[in-house]
Protein backbone atom coordinates (compact mmCIF):
# COMPACT_ATOMS: atom_id res chain seq x y z
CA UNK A 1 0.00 0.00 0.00
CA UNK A 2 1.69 3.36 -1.37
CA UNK A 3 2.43 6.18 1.59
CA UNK A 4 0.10 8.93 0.34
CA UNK A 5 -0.23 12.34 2.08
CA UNK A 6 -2.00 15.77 2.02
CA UNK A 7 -0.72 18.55 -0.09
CA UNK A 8 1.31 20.69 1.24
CA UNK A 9 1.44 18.44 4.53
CA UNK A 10 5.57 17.99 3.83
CA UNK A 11 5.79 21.67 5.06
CA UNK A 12 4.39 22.25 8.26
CA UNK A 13 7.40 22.88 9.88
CA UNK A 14 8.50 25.24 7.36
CA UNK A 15 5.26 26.94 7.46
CA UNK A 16 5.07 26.96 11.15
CA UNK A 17 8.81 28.31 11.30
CA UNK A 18 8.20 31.24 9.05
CA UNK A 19 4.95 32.40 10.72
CA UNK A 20 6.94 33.15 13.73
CA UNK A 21 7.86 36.36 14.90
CA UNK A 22 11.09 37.88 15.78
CA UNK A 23 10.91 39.36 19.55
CA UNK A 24 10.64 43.03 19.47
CA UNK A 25 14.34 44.69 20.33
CA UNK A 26 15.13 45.82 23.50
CA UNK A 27 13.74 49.67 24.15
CA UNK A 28 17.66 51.16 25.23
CA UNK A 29 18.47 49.55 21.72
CA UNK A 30 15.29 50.71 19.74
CA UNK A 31 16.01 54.23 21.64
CA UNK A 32 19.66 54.28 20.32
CA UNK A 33 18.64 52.83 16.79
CA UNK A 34 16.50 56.19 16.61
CA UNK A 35 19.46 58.27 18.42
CA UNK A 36 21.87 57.63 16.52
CA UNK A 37 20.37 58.85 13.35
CA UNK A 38 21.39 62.61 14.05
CA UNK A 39 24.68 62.81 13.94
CA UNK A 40 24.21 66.47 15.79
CA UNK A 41 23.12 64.91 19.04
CA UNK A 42 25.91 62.24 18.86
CA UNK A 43 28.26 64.39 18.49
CA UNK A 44 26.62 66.55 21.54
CA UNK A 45 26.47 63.58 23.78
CA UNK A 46 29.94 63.14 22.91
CA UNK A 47 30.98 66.27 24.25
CA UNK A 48 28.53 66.03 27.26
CA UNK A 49 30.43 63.13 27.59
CA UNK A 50 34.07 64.85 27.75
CA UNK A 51 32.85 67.70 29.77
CA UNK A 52 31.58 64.82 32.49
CA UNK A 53 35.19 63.59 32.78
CA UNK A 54 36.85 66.69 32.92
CA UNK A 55 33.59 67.37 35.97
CA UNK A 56 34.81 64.25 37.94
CA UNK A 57 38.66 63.80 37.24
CA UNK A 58 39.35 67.52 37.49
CA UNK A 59 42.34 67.24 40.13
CA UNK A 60 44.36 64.47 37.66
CA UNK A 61 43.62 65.81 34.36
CA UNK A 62 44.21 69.73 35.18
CA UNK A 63 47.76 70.36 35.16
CA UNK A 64 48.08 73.38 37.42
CA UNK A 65 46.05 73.97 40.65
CA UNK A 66 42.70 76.68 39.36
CA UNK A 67 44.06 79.05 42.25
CA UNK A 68 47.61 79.25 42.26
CA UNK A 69 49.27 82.42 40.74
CA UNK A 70 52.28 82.30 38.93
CA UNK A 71 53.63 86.08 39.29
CA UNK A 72 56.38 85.54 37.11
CA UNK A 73 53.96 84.10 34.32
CA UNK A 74 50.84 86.97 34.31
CA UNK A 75 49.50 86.63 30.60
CA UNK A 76 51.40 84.54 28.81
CA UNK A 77 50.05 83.28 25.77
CA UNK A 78 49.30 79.81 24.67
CA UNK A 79 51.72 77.34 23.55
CA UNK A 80 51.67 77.75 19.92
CA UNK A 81 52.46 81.30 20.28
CA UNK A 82 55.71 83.03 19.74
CA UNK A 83 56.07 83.73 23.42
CA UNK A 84 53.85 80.90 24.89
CA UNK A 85 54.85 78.33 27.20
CA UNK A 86 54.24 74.25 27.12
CA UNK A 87 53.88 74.76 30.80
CA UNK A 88 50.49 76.47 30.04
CA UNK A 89 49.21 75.01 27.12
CA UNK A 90 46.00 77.81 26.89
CA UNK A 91 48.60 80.30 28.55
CA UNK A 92 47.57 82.18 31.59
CA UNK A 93 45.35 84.92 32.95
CA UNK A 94 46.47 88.49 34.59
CA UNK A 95 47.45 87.27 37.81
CA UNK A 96 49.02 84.07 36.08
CA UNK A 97 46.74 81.72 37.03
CA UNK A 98 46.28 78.72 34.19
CA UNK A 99 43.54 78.84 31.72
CA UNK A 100 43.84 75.39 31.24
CA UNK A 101 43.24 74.36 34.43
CA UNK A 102 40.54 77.13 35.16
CA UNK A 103 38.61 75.43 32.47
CA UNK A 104 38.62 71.93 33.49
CA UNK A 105 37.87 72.97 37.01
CA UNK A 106 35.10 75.17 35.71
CA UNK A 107 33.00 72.43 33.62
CA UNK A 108 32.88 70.52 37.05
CA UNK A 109 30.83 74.08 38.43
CA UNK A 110 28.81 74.15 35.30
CA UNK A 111 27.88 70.77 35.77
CA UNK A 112 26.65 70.92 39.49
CA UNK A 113 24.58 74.19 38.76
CA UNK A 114 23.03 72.52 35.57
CA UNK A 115 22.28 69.34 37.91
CA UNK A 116 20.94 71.47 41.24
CA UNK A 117 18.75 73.95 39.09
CA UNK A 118 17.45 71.73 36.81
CA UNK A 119 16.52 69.11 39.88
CA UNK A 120 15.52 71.65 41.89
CA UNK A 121 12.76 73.33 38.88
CA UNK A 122 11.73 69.91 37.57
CA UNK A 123 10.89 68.58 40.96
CA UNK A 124 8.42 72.34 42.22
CA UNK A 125 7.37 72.41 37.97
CA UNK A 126 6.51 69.17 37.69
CA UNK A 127 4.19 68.87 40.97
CA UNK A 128 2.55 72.10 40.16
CA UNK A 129 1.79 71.28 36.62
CA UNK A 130 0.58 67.56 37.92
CA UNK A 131 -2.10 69.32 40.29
CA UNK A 132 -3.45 72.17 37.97
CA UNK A 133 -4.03 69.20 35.40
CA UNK A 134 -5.49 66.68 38.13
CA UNK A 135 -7.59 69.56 39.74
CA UNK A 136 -10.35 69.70 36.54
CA UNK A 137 -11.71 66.63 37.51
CA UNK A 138 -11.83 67.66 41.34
CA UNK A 139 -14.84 68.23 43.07
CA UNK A 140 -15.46 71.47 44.74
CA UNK A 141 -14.95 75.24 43.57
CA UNK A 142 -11.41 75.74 45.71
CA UNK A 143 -10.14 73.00 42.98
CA UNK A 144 -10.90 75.16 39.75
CA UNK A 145 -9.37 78.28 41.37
CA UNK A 146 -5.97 76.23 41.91
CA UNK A 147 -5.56 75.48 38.48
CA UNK A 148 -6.25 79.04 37.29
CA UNK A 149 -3.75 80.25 40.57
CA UNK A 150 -0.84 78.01 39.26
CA UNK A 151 -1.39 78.96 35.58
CA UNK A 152 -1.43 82.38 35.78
CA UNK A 153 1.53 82.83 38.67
CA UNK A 154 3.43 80.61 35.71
CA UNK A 155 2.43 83.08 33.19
CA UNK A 156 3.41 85.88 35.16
CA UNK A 157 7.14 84.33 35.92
CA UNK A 158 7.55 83.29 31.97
CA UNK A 159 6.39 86.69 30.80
CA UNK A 160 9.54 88.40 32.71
CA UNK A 161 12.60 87.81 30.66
CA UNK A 162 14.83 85.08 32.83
CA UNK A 163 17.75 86.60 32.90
CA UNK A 164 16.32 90.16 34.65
CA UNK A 165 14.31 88.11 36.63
CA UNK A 166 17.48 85.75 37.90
CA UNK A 167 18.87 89.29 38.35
CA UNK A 168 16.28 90.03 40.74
CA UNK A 169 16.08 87.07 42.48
CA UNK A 170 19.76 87.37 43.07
CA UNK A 171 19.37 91.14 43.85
CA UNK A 172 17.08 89.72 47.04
CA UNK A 173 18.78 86.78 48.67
CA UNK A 174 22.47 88.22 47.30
CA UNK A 175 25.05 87.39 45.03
CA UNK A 176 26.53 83.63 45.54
CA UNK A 177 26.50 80.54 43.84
CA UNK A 178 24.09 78.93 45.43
CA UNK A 179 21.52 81.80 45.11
CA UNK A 180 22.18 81.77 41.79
CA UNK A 181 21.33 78.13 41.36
CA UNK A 182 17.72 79.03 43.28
CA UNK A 183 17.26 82.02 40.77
CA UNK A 184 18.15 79.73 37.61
CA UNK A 185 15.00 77.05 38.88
CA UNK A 186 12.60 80.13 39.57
CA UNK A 187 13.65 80.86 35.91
CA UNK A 188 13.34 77.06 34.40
CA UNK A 189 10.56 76.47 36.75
CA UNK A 190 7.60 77.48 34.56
CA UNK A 191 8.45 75.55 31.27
CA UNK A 192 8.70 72.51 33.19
CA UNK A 193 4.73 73.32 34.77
CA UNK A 194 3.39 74.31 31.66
CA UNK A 195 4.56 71.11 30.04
CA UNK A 196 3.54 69.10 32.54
CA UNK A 197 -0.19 70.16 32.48
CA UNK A 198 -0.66 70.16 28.58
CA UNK A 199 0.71 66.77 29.09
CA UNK A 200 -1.67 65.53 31.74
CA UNK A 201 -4.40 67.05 30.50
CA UNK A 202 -3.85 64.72 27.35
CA UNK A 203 -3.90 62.13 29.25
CA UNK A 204 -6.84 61.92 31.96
CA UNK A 205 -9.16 60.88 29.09
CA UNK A 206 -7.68 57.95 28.31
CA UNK A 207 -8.74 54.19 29.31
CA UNK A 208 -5.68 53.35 31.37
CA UNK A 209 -6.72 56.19 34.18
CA UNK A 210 -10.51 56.00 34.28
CA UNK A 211 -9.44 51.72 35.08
CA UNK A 212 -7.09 52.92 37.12
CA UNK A 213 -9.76 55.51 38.94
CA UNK A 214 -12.49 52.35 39.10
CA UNK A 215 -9.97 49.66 40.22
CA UNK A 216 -9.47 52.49 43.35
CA UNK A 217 -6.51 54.11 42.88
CA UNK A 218 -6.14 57.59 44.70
CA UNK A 219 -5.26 61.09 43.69
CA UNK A 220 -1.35 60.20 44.17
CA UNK A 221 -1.13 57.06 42.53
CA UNK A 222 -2.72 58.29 39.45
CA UNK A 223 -0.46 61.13 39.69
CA UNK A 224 2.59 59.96 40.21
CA UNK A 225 1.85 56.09 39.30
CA UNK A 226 -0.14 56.22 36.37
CA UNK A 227 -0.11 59.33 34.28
CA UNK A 228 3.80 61.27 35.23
CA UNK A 229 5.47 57.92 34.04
CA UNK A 230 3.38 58.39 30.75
CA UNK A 231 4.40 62.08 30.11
CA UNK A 232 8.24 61.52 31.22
CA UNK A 233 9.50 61.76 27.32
CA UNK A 234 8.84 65.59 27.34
CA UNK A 235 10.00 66.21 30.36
CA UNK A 236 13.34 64.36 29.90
CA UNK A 237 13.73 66.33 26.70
CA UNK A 238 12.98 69.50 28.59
CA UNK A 239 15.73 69.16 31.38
CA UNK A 240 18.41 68.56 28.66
CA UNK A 241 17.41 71.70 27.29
CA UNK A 242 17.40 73.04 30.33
CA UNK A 243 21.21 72.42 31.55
CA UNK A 244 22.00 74.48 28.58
CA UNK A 245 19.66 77.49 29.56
CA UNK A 246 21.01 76.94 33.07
CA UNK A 247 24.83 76.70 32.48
CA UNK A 248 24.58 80.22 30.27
CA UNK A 249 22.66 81.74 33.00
CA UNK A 250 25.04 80.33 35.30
CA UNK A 251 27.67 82.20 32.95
CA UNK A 252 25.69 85.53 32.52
CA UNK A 253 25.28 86.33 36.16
CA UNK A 254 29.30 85.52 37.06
CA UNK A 255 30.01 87.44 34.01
CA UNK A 256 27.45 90.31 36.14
CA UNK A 257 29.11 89.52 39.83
CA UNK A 258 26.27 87.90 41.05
CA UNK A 259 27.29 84.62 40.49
CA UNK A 260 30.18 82.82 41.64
CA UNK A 261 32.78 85.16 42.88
CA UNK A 262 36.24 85.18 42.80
CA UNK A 263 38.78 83.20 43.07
CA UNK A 264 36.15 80.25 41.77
CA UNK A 265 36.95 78.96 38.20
CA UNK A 266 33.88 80.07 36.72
CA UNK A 267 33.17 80.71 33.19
CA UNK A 268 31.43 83.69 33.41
CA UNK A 269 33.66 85.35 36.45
CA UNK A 270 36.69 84.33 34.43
CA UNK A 271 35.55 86.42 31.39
CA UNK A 272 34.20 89.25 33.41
CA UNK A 273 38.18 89.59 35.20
CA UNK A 274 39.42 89.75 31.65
CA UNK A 275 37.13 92.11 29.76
CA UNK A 276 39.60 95.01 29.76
CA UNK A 277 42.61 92.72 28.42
CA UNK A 278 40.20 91.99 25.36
CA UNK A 279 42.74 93.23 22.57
CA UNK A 280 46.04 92.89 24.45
CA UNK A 281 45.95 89.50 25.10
CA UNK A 282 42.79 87.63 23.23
CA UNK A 283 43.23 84.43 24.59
CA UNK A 284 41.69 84.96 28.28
CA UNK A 285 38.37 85.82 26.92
CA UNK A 286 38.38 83.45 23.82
CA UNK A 287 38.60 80.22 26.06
CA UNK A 288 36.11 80.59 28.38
CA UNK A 289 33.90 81.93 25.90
CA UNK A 290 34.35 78.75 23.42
CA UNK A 291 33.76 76.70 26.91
CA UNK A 292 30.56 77.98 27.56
CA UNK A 293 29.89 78.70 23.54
CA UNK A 294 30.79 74.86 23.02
CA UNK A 295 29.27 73.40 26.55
CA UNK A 296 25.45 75.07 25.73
CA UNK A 297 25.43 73.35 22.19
CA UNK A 298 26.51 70.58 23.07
CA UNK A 299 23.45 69.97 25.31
CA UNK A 300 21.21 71.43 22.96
CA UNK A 301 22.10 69.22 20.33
CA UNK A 302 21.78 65.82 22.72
CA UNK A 303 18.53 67.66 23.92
CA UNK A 304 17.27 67.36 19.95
CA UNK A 305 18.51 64.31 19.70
CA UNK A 306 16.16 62.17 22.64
CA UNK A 307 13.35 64.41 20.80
CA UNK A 308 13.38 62.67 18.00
CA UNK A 309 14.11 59.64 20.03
CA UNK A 310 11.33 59.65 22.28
CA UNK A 311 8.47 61.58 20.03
CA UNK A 312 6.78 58.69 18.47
CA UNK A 313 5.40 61.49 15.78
CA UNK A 314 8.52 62.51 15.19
CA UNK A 315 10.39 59.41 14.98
CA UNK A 316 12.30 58.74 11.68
């Protein structure tokens, strides 16, 4: 008796086999897949990358020490020049202190007040914009004047421009580095509320929250639970942009005297002690300038960069 058998029964497997599915690819790799494809914010998180060593090994990559004054070496120029030194590579400043090492030392400042401002504005922004969204669908008429309290005190802090307003803030509590940093998340401090609120107010309609309101789930969870963890792309995109802002606001009020004040290697102190050596010796106002010039793109680019990386609609 012949073996007979069903067409197309010799290919199950094969069949079977090539009706399978590949497992989706891990979302760090699907988020660097998308990353990668501007070159602008590689090569920003690159250089975010350089200026975070140079923040934590500042004592063994810096050659000199930021503070120490070399009398016999007051505005020497850099290396390459006819009358430079290899002992200061970016040469030195008018009380002979090295550029070089000012730099380095500064990025690590720039760093910590991008990190304390932006923490500090993202934590107050993001609350406030959470409750003016969650307070529409509160009960009671105390609820509806909250959100109009917090929109319009946010309105009236973004309608000042942020660097007079730093100014000001610094004008009250008094020049320093750490009122600085408090003026610089007064200024960021609105974007980060505004943002927050268009963001939740996208999302209270949505299936995920009203299950989440049935199954029981209190004001809290569904703020901080539920809906914040669904509107972090924005706001992650926002605080990168937001070191930049902070870092040249940083730079702007040393630059003023309100900031950091001297003998602290910051950017904006060192070019305000060299403004009248401008065209006698160019090189202790072209550094830190380039620093802070290269520093705020840097993050600006990254900060495009996880746009497009974490904007479905804008996803490539």
């Amino acid at each position: 008796m012949s073996n007979t058998s069903l067409p197309g029964s010799s290919n199950t497997a094969s069949t079977s086999s090539s009706v399978a599915t590949a497992a989706p690819p891990h979302p760090l790799l699907e988020f660097w897949q998308y990353f990668k494809q501007n070159r602008g914010a590689v090569i920003g998180l690159v250089l975010v990358g350089v200026l975070t060593l140079c923040a934590l090994f500042a004592e063994w990559i810096a050659p000199h020490s930021p503070i120490e004054q070399y009398r016999d070496a007051t505005l020497t120029p850099p290396a390459w020049a006819a009358a430079g030194s290899s002992k200061f590579l970016l040469g030195t400043d008018p009380v002979g202190r090295d550029i070089l090492s000012r730099l380095i030392h500064g990025s690590r400042l720039s760093l910590i007040i991008g990190l304390v401002s932006v923490t500090l504005s993202m934590g107050v922004g993001v609350t406030l914009g959470l409750v003016a969204g969650f307070s529409r669908s509160w009960t009671g008429r105390f609820s509806r004047m909250l959100e109009t309290i917090i929109v319009r005190f946010m309105d009236i802090l973004q309608a000042l421009p942020s660097l007079l307003l730093a100014i000001a803030v610094v004008a009250i509590l008094g020049p320093g580095l750490m009122n600085a940093m408090y003026a610089i998340a007064i200024v960021l401090m609105p974007s980060y509320a505004r943002l927050t609120r268009a963001a939740v107010s996208g999302e209270l309609n949505k299936d995920y929250v009203n299950a989440s309101r049935i199954a029981g789930a209190g004001n809290l969870r569904l703020m901080f639970n539920c809906v914040l963890p669904n509107c972090a792309a924005p706001i992650i995109v926002q605080a990168t942009l937001g070191f930049s802002t902070a870092i040249l606001d940083a730079a702007a009020l040393g630059f003023l005297g309100l900031g950091a004040q001297p003998p602290t290697p910051e950017w904006g102190s060192m070019l305000a002690s060299a403004m009248e050596f401008i065209q006698s010796a160019w090189w202790v106002v072209t550094f830190p300038g380039l620093a802070i010039l290269i520093s705020v793109l840097a993050f600006n680019l990254m900060g495009d960069g996880l746009r497009d990386a974490l904007d479905p609609k804008l996803k490539r």
